[in-house]
Protein backbone atom coordinates (compact mmCIF):
# COMPACT_ATOMS: atom_id res chain seq x y z
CA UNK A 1 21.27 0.75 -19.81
CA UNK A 2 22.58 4.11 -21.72
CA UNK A 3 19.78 3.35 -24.01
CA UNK A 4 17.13 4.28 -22.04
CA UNK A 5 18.32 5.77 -18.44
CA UNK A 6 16.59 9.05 -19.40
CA UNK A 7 13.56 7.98 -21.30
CA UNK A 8 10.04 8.83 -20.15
CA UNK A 9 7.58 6.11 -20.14
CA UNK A 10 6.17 8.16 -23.62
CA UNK A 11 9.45 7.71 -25.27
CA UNK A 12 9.94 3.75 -24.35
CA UNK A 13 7.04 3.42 -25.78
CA UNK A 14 7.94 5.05 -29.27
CA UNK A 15 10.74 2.85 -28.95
CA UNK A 16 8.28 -0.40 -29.67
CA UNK A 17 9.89 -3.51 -30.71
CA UNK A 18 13.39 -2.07 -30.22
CA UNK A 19 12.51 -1.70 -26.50
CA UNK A 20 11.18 -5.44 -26.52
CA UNK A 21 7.53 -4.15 -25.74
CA UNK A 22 5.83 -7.01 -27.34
CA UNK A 23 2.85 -5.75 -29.53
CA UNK A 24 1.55 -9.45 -28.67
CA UNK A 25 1.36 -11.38 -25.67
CA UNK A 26 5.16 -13.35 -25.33
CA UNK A 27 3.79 -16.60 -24.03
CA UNK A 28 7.72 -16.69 -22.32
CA UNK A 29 7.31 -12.72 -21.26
CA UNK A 30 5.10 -10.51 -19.07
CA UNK A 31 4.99 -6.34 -19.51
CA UNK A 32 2.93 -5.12 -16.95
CA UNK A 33 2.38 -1.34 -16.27
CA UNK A 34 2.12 0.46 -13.07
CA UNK A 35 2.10 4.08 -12.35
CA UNK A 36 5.30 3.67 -9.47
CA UNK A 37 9.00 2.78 -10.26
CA UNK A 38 11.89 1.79 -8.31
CA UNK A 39 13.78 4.40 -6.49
CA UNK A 40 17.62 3.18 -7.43
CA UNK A 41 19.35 1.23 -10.14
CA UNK A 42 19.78 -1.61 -7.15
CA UNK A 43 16.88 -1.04 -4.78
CA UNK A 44 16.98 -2.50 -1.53
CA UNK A 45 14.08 -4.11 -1.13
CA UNK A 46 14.09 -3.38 3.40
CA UNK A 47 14.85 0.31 2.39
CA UNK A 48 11.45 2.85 2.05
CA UNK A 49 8.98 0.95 0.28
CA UNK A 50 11.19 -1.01 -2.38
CA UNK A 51 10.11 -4.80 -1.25
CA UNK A 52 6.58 -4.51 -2.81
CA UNK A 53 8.06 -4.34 -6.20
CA UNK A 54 10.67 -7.12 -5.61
CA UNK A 55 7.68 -8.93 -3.60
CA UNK A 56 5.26 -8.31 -6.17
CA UNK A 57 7.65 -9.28 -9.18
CA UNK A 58 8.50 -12.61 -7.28
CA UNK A 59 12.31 -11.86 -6.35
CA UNK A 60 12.19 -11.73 -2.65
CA UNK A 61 9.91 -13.95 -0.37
CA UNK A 62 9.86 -13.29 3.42
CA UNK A 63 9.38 -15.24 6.58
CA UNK A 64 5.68 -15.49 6.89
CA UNK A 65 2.85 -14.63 4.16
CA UNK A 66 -0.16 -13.43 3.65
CA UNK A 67 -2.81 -15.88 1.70
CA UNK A 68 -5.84 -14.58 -0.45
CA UNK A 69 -8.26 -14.58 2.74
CA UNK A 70 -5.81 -12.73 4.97
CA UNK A 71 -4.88 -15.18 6.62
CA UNK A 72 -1.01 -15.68 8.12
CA UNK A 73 0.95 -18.66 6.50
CA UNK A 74 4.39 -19.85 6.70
CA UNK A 75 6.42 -19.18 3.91
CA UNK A 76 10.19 -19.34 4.16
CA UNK A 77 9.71 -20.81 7.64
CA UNK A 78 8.70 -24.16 8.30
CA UNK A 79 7.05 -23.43 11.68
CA UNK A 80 6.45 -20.78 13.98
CA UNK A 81 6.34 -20.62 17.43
CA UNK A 82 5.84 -18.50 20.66
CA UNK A 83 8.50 -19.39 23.38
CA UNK A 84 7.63 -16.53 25.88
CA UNK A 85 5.54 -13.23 26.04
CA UNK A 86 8.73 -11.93 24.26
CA UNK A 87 10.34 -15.25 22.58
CA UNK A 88 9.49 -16.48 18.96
CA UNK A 89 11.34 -19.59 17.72
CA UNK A 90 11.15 -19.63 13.54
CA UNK A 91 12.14 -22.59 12.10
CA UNK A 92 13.55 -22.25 7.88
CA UNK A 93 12.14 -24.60 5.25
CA UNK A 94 14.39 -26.78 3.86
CA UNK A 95 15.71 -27.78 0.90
CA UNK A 96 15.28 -23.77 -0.20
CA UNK A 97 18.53 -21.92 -2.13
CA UNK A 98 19.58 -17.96 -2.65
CA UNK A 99 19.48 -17.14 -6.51
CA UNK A 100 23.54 -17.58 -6.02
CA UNK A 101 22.78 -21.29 -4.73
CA UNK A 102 24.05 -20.63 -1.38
CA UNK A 103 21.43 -22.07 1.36
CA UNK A 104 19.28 -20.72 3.29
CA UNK A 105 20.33 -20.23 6.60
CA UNK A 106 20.05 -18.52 10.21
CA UNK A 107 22.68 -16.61 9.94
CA UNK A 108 21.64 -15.31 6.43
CA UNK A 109 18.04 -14.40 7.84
CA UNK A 110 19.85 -12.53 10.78
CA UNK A 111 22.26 -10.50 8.98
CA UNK A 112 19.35 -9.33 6.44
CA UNK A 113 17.25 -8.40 9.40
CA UNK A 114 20.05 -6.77 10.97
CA UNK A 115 20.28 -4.23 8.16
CA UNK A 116 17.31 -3.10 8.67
CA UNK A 117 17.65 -1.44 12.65
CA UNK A 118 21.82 0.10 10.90
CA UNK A 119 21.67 3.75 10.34
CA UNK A 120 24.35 3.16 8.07
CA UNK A 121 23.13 0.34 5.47
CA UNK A 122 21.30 0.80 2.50
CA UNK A 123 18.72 -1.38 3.94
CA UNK A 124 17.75 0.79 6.71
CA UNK A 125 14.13 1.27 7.28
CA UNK A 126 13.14 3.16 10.55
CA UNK A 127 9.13 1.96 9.90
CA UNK A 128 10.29 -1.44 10.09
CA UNK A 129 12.33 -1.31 12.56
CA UNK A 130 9.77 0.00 14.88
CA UNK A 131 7.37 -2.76 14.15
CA UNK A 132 9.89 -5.43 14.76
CA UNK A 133 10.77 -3.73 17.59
CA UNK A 134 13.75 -6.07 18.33
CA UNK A 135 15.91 -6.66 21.55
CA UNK A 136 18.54 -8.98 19.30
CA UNK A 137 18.09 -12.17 17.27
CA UNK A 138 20.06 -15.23 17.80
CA UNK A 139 20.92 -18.71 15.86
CA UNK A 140 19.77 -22.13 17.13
CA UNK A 141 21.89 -24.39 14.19
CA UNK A 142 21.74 -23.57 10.75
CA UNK A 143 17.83 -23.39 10.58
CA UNK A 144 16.31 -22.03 13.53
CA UNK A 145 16.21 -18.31 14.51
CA UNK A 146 15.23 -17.09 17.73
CA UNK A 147 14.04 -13.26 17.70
CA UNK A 148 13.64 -10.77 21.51
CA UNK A 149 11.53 -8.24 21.02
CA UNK A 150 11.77 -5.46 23.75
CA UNK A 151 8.30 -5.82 24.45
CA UNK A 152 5.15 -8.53 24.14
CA UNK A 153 3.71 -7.95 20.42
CA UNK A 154 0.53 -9.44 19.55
CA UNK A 155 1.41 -8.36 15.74
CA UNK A 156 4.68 -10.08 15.41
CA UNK A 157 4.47 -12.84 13.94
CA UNK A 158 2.00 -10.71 11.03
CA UNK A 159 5.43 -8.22 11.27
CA UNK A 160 7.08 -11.19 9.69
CA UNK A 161 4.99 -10.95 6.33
CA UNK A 162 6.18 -7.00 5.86
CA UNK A 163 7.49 -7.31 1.88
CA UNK A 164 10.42 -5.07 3.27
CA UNK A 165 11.51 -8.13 5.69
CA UNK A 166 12.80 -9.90 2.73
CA UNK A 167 15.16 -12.52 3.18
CA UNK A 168 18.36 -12.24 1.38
CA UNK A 169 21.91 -13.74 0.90
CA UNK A 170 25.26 -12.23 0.27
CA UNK A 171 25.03 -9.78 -2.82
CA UNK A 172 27.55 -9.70 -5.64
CA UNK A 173 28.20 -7.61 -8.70
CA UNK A 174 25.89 -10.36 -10.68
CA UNK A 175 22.89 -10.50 -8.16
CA UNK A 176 23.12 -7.53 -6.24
CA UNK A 177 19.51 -8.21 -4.95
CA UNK A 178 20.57 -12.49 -4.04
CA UNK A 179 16.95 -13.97 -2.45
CA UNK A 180 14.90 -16.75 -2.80
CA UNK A 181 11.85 -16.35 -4.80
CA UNK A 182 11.31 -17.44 -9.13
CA UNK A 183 12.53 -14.50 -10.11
CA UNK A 184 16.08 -12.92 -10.37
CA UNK A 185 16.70 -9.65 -10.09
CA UNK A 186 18.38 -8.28 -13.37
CA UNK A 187 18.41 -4.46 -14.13
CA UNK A 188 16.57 -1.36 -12.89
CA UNK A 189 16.10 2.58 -14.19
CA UNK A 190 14.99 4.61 -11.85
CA UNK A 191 11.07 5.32 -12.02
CA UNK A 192 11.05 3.87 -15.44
CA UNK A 193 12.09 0.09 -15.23
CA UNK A 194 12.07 -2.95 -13.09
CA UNK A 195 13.13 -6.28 -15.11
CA UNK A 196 13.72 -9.86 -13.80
CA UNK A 197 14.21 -13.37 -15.22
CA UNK A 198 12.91 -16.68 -14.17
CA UNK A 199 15.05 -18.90 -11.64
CA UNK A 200 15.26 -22.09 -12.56
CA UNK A 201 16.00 -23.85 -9.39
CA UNK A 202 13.20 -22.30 -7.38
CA UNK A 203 12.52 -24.51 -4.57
CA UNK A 204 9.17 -24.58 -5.43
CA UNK A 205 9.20 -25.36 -9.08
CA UNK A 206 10.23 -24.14 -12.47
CA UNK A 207 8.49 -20.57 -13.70
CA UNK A 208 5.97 -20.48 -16.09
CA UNK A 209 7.65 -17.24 -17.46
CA UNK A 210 11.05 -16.48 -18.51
CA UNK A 211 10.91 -13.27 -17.64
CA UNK A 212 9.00 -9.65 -16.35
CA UNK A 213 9.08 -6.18 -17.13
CA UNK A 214 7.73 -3.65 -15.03
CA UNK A 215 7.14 -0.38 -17.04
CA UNK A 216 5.91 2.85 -15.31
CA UNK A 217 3.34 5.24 -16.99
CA UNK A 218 3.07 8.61 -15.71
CA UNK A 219 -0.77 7.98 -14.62
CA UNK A 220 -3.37 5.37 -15.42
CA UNK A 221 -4.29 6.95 -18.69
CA UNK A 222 -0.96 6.35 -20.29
CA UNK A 223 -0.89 3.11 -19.27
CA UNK A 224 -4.10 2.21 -20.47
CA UNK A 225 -3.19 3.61 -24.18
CA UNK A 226 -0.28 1.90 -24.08
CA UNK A 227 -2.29 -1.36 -23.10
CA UNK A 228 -4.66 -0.73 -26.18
CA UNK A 229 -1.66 -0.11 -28.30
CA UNK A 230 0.07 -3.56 -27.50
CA UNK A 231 3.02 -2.30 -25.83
CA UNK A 232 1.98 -3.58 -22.76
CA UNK A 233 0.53 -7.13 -21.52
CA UNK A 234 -1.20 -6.21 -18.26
CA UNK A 235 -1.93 -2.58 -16.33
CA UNK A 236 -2.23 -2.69 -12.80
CA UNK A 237 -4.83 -0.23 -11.26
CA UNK A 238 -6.77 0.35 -14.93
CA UNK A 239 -8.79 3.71 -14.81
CA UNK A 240 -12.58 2.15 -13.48
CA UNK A 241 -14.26 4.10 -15.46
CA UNK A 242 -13.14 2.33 -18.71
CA UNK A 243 -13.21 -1.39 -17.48
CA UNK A 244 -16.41 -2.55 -19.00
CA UNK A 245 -15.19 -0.93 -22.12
CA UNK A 246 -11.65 -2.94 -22.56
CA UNK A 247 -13.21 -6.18 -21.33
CA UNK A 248 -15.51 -5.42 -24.10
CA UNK A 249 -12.39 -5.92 -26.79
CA UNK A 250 -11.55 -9.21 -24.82
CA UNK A 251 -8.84 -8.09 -22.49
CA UNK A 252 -9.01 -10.17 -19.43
CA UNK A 253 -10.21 -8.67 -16.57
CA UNK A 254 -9.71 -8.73 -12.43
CA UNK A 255 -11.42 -6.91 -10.34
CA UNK A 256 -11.36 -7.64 -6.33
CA UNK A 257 -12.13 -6.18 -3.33
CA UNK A 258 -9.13 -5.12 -1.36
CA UNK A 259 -8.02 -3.32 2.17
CA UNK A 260 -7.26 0.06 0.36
CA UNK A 261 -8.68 3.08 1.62
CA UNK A 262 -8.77 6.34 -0.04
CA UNK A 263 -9.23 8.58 3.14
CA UNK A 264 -8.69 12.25 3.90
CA UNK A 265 -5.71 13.20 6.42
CA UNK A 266 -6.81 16.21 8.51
CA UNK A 267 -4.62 19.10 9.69
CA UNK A 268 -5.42 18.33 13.31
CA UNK A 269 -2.74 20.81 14.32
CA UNK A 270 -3.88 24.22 12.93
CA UNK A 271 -6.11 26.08 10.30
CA UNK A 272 -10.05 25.01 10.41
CA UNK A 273 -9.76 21.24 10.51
CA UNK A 274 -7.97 21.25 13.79
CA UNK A 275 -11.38 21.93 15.06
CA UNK A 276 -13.43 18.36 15.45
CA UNK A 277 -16.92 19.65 14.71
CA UNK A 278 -15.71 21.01 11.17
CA UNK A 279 -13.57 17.93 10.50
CA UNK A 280 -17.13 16.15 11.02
CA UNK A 281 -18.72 18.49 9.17
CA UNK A 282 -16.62 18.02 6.25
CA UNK A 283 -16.83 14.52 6.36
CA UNK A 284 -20.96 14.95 6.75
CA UNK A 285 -21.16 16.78 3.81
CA UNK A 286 -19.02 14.62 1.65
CA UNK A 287 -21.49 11.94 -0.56
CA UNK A 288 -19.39 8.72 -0.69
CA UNK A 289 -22.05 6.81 -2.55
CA UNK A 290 -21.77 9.57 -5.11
CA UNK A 291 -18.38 9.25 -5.54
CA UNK A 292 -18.06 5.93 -5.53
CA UNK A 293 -20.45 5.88 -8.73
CA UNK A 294 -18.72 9.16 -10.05
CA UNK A 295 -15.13 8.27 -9.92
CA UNK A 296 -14.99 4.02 -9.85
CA UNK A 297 -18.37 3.64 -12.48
CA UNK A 298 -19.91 1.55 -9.37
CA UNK A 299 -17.18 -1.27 -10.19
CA UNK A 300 -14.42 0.09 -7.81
CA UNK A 301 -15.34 0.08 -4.65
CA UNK A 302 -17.38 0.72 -1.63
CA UNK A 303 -18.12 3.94 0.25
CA UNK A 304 -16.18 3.69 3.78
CA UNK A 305 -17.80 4.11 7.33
CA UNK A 306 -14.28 3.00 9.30
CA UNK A 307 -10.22 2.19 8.32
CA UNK A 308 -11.53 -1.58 7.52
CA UNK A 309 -13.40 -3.00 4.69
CA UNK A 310 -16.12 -5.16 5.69
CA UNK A 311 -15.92 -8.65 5.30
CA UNK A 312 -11.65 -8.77 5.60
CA UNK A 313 -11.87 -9.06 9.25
CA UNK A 314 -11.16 -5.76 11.79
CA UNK A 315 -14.27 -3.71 10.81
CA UNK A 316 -16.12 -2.04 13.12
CA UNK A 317 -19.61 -1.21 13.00
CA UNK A 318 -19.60 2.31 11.77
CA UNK A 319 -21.31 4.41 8.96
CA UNK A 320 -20.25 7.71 8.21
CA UNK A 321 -23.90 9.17 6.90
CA UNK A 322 -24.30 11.87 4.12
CA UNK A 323 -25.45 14.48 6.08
CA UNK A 324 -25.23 17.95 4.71
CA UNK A 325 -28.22 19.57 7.11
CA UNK A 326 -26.26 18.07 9.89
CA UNK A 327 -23.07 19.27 8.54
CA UNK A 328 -24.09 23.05 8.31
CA UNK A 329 -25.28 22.47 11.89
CA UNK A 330 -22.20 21.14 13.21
CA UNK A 331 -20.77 24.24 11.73
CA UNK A 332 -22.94 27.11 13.48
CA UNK A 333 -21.68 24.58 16.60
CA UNK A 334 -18.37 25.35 15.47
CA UNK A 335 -18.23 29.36 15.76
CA UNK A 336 -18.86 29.55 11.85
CA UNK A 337 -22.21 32.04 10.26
CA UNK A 338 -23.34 31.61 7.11
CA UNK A 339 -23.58 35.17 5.13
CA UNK A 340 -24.45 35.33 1.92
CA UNK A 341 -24.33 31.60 1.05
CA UNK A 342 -20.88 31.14 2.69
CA UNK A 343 -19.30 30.00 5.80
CA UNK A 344 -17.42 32.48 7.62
CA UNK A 345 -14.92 31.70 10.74
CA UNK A 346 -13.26 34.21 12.53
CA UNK A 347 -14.13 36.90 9.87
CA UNK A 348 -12.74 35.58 7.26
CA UNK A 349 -14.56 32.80 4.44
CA UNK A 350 -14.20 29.27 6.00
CA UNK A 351 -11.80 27.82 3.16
CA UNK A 352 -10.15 24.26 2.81
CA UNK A 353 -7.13 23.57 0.47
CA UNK A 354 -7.10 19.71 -0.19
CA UNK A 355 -3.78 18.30 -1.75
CA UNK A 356 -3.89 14.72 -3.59
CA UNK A 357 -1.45 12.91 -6.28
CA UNK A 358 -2.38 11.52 -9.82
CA UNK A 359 -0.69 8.27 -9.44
CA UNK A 360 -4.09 6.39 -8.93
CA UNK A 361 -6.78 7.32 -11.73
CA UNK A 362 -10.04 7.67 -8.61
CA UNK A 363 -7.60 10.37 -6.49
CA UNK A 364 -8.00 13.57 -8.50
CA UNK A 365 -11.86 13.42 -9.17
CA UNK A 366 -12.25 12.46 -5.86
CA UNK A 367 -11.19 15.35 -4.82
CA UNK A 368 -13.16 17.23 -6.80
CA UNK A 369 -16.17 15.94 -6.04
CA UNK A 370 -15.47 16.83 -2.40
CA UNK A 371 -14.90 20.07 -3.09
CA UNK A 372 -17.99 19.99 -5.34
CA UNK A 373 -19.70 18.77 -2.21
CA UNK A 374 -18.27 21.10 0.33
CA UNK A 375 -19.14 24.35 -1.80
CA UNK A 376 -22.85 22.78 -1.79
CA UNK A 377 -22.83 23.48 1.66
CA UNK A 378 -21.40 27.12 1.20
CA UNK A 379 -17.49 25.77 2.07
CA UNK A 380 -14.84 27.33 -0.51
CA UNK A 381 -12.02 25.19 -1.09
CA UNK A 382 -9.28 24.58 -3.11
CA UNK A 383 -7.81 21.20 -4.89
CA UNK A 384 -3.96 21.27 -5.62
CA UNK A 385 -3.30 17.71 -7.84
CA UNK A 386 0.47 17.07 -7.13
CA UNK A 387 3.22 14.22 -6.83
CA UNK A 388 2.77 11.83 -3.27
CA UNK A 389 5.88 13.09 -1.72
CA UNK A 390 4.94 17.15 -2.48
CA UNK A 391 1.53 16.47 -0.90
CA UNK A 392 2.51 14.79 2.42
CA UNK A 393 5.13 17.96 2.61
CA UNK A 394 2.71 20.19 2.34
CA UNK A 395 0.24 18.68 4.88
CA UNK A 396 3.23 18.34 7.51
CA UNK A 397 4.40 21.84 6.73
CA UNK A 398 0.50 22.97 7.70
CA UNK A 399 0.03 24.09 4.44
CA UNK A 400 -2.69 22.17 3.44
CA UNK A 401 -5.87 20.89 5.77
CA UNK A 402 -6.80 17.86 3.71
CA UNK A 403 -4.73 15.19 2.50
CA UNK A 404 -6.39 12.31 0.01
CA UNK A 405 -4.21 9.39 0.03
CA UNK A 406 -5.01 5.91 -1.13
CA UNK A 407 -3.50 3.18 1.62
CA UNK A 408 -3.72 -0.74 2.51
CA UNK A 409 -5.28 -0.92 5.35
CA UNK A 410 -4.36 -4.21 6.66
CA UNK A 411 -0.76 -5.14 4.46
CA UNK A 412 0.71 -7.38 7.19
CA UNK A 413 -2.88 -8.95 8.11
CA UNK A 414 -2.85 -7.28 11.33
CA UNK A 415 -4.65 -3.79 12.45
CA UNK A 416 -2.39 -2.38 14.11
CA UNK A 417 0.81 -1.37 12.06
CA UNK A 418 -1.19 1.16 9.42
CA UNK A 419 -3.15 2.98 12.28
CA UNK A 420 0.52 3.27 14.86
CA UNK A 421 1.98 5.18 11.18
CA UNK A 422 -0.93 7.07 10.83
CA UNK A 423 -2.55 8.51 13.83
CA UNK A 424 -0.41 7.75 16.73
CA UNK A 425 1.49 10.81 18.04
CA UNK A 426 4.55 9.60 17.01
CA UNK A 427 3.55 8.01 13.91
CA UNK A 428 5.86 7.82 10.80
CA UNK A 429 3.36 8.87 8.77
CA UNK A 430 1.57 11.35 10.80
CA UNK A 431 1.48 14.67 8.64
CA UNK A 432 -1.39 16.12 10.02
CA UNK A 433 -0.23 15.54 13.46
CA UNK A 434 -3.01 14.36 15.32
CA UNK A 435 -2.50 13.40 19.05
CA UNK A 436 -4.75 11.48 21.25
CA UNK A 437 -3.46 10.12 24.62
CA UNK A 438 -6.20 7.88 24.86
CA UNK A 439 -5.59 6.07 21.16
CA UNK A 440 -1.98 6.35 21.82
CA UNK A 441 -3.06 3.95 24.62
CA UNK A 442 -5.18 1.41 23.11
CA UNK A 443 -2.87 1.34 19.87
CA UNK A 444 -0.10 0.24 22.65
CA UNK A 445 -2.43 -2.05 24.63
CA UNK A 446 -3.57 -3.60 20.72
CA UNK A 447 0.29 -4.89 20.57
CA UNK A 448 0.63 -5.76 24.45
CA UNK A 449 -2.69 -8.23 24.20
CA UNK A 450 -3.03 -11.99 22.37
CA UNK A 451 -5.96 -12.75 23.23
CA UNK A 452 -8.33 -12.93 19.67
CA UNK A 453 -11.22 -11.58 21.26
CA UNK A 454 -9.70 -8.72 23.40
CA UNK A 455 -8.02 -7.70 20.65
CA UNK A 456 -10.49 -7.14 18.81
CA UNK A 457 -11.88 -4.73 21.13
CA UNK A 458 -9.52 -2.47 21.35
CA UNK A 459 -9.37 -2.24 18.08
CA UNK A 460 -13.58 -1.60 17.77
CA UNK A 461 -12.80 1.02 20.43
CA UNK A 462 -9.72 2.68 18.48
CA UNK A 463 -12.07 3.15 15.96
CA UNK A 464 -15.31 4.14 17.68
CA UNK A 465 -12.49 7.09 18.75
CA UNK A 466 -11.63 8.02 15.35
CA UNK A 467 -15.10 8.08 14.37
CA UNK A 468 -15.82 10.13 17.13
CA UNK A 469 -13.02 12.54 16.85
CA UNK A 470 -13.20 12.66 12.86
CA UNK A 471 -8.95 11.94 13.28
CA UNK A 472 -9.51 10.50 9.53
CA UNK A 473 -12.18 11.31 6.51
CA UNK A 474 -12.44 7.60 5.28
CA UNK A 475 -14.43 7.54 1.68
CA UNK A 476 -13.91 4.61 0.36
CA UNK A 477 -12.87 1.36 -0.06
CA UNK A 478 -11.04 -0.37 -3.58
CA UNK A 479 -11.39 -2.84 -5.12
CA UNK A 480 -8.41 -3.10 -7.67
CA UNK A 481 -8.90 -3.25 -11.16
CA UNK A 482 -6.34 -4.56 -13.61
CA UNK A 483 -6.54 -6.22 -17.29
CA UNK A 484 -4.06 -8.34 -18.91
CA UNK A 485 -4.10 -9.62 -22.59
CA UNK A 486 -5.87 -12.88 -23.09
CA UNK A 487 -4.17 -16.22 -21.77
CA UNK A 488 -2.83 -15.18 -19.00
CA UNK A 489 -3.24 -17.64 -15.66
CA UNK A 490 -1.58 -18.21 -12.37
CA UNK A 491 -2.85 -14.51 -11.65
CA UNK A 492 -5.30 -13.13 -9.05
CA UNK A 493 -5.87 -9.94 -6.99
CA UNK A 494 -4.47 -10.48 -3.95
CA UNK A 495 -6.62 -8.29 -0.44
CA UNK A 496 -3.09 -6.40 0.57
CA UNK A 497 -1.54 -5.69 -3.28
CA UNK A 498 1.52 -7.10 -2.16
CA UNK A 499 1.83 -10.30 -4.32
CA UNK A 500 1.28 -10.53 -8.45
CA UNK A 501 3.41 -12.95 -9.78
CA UNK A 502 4.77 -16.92 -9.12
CA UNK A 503 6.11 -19.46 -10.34
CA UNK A 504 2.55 -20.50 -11.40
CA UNK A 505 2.07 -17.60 -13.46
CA UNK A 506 1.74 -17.92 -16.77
CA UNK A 507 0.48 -17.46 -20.69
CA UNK A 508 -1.93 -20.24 -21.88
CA UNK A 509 -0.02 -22.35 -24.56
């Protein structure tokens, strides 16, 4: 670990073989490049967002999954069922051991939820919390638990798939991260590494690999040089506009449609996008088809009329059009006049500063198309390229009136959870503090109903409001594009991101 705690992702890289980057495919190894590292030498996977990574890299398995058509599953459970309005009876698989060989149990599943809701543990996660929204969990034998929530929830048992709900056992100096899945959690550098081996006694079969690295590039770039110079075996989220070119060389390559979003957080609480007309005239004069083309090559991804992609369930029928007549209109509505080519409000030029990160190669240009697009209109505006974190500061400080940010939609299955975070009053992710009683009210009724049908309207009608009230700039939808070296199998593109590698995964013989 002295080695390399301090290296950039430039310098493992220079390291080559002494680093163990294969310059070939390791039919018993997997490198695989991302442009997001853990966040602690032992990351929790309930804390923040730490269980993708051990969910993706096969460490940690939860309750209930999510299968390649979005549709809910049983994983560690056996069965699920609804007792009451408020009741849900989950009963474990069997036959299923911790990576320390200890069983899985009741009481293990309990205490690792527990963590979760304790100010005080490392596992604490106030987002999850609030969509378990638990009263207290209890043990029926040694495989059946029995969870309260304070409240009916609709979403629950779609809660249950959350990568941060990971089941675990009892943690120890030599498997600090002790769960179920066919990999074992074995080291970690913070925002550089992420390494586990293969578990041999996985309940559901031997791995096809003995072990995966997870390397992180500083942005898609890197980690496609690095691809091209052998030091890695696979790249997850490959910059579009080079895909046809690396397939080219014979690099596999996997491309599906997914529920990410890239969408545009208004300031809804001050400065000129806290005025609805401009927020819609912003988002009439933005060109999604153009930028789709631009900035994905046409291979990426879809332009966006609502939250939803079409086709993965949830969508509503909307279509944001391309507008830019309309848009100026909609400004003049708005209080602005045009003088000299430019927008004016209040006296003063009509300006927009739009913050965005350059984690995801599609964010930055993006952004600069829009502002292309807004100054074709006569809008000045400004594009600040930035880390996540500094970016969602600055939008909840009201220092910014745009945020881009690339989300799953739909990571849990279910509608509800992303929208509560995002544009309910009290959301956890929130930053440009939009409030609407009304949404507030469906979002709540969307939880309270279990009815298919009548769920699904409230949630056409939560979005007819957004739509209506511009709370969100959706552009468009991803598809995610990755390429691995040739021979690998047991590998697909799963709709929420959340799951890359099994036991089935593999390199051809």
């Amino acid at each position: 670990m002295s080695l390399i705690r301090n290296l950039t992702f430039a310098a493992l890289l220079g390291l080559g073989t002494a680093f163990a980057l294969p310059a070939q495919a390791d039919k018993s190894s997997l490198t695989i490049a991302i442009g997001f590292g853990p966040t602690a030498e032992v990351p929790d996977p309930r804390a923040g967002y730490n269980g993708w990574m051990s969910n993706q890299t096969g460490v940690t398995e939860t309750l209930m999954g999510i299968d390649y058509e979005l549709n809910l599953f049983p994983r560690l459970a056996a069965d699920m069922a609804q007792v009451s309005p408020t009741t849900w009876r989950v009963t474990l698989r069997d036959g299923v051991q911790f990576h320390d060989g200890s069983p899985l149990s009741a009481a293990a599943v309990i205490a690792s939820i527990t963590a979760i809701s304790d100010e005080a543990h490392p596992g604490h996660n106030a987002r999850i919390a609030k969509l378990l929204d638990l009263a207290g969990m209890t043990a029926d034998g040694d495989n059946v638990v029995v969870f309260e929530t304070n409240s009916p929830n609709a979403a629950f048992p779609w809660t249950l798939s959350e990568p941060g709900i990971a089941v675990l056992g009892a943690p120890s100096d030599a498997l600090p991260i002790n769960a179920t899945g066919p990999f074992v959690f074995k080291e970690a550098v913070p925002e550089q590494l992420y390494r586990v081996e293969a578990n041999p006694d996985y309940w559901q079969g031997t791995p096809g690999l003995d072990e995966v690295r997870v390397v992180v590039a500083g942005d898609p770039a890197t980690a496609a040089l690095a691809f091209e110079a052998g030091e890695v075996d696979m790249v997850i989220n490959y910059p579009e506009t080079d895909f046809d070119r690396i397939k080219e060389t014979g690099a596999l390559g996997f491309s599906a449609p997914t529920a990410r979003l890239y969408f545009f957080t208004v300031n809804a609480a001050n400065g000129p996008m806290s005025n609805p007309l401009i927020r819609k005239a912003v988002s009439m004069a933005i060109d999604r088809q153009g930028i789709v083309d631009a900035a994905l090559s046409g291979v990426g991804g879809v332009p966006a009329g609502t939250i939803f992609p079409a086709g993965m369930g949830w969508a509503a029928d909307i279509s944001v059009g391309y507008d830019p007549e309309q848009a100026e209109a909609l400004l003049a509505e708005a209080g602005a006049v045009k003088e000299g080519g430019r927008w004016m409000l209040d006296g003063a030029p009509l300006e927009i500063d739009i913050v965005t990160y350059s984690s995801r190669a599609a964010l930055p240009p993006t952004a600069e198309l829009t502002q292309a697009f807004l100054s074709a209109i006569g809008v000045a505006s400004n594009v600040k390229v930035g880390e996540w974190g500094a970016s969602n500061d600055a939008m909840a400080a009201g220092e910014a009136d745009m945020f881009l940010q690339a989300w799953v939609t739909t990571p849990q299955g279910d509608p509800g959870a992303v929208l509560e975070t995002l544009l309910k009053s009290d959301g956890g992710s929130n930053s440009g503090k939009y409030a609407n009683p009304a949404l507030d009210t469906l979002l709540d009724d969307g939880r309270l109903t279990f009815e298919a049908e009548k769920r699904a309207a409230i949630y056409d009608e939560v979005q007819q409001i957004i739509a209506a009230d511009t709370a969100m700039i959706p552009v468009f939808h991803v598809a995610q594009v990755n390429v691995a070296k040739p021979g690998l199998s047991g590998y697909a593109v799963h709709p929420t991101e959340t799951y890359w590698i099994t036991h089935e995964t593999k390199f051809a013989e």
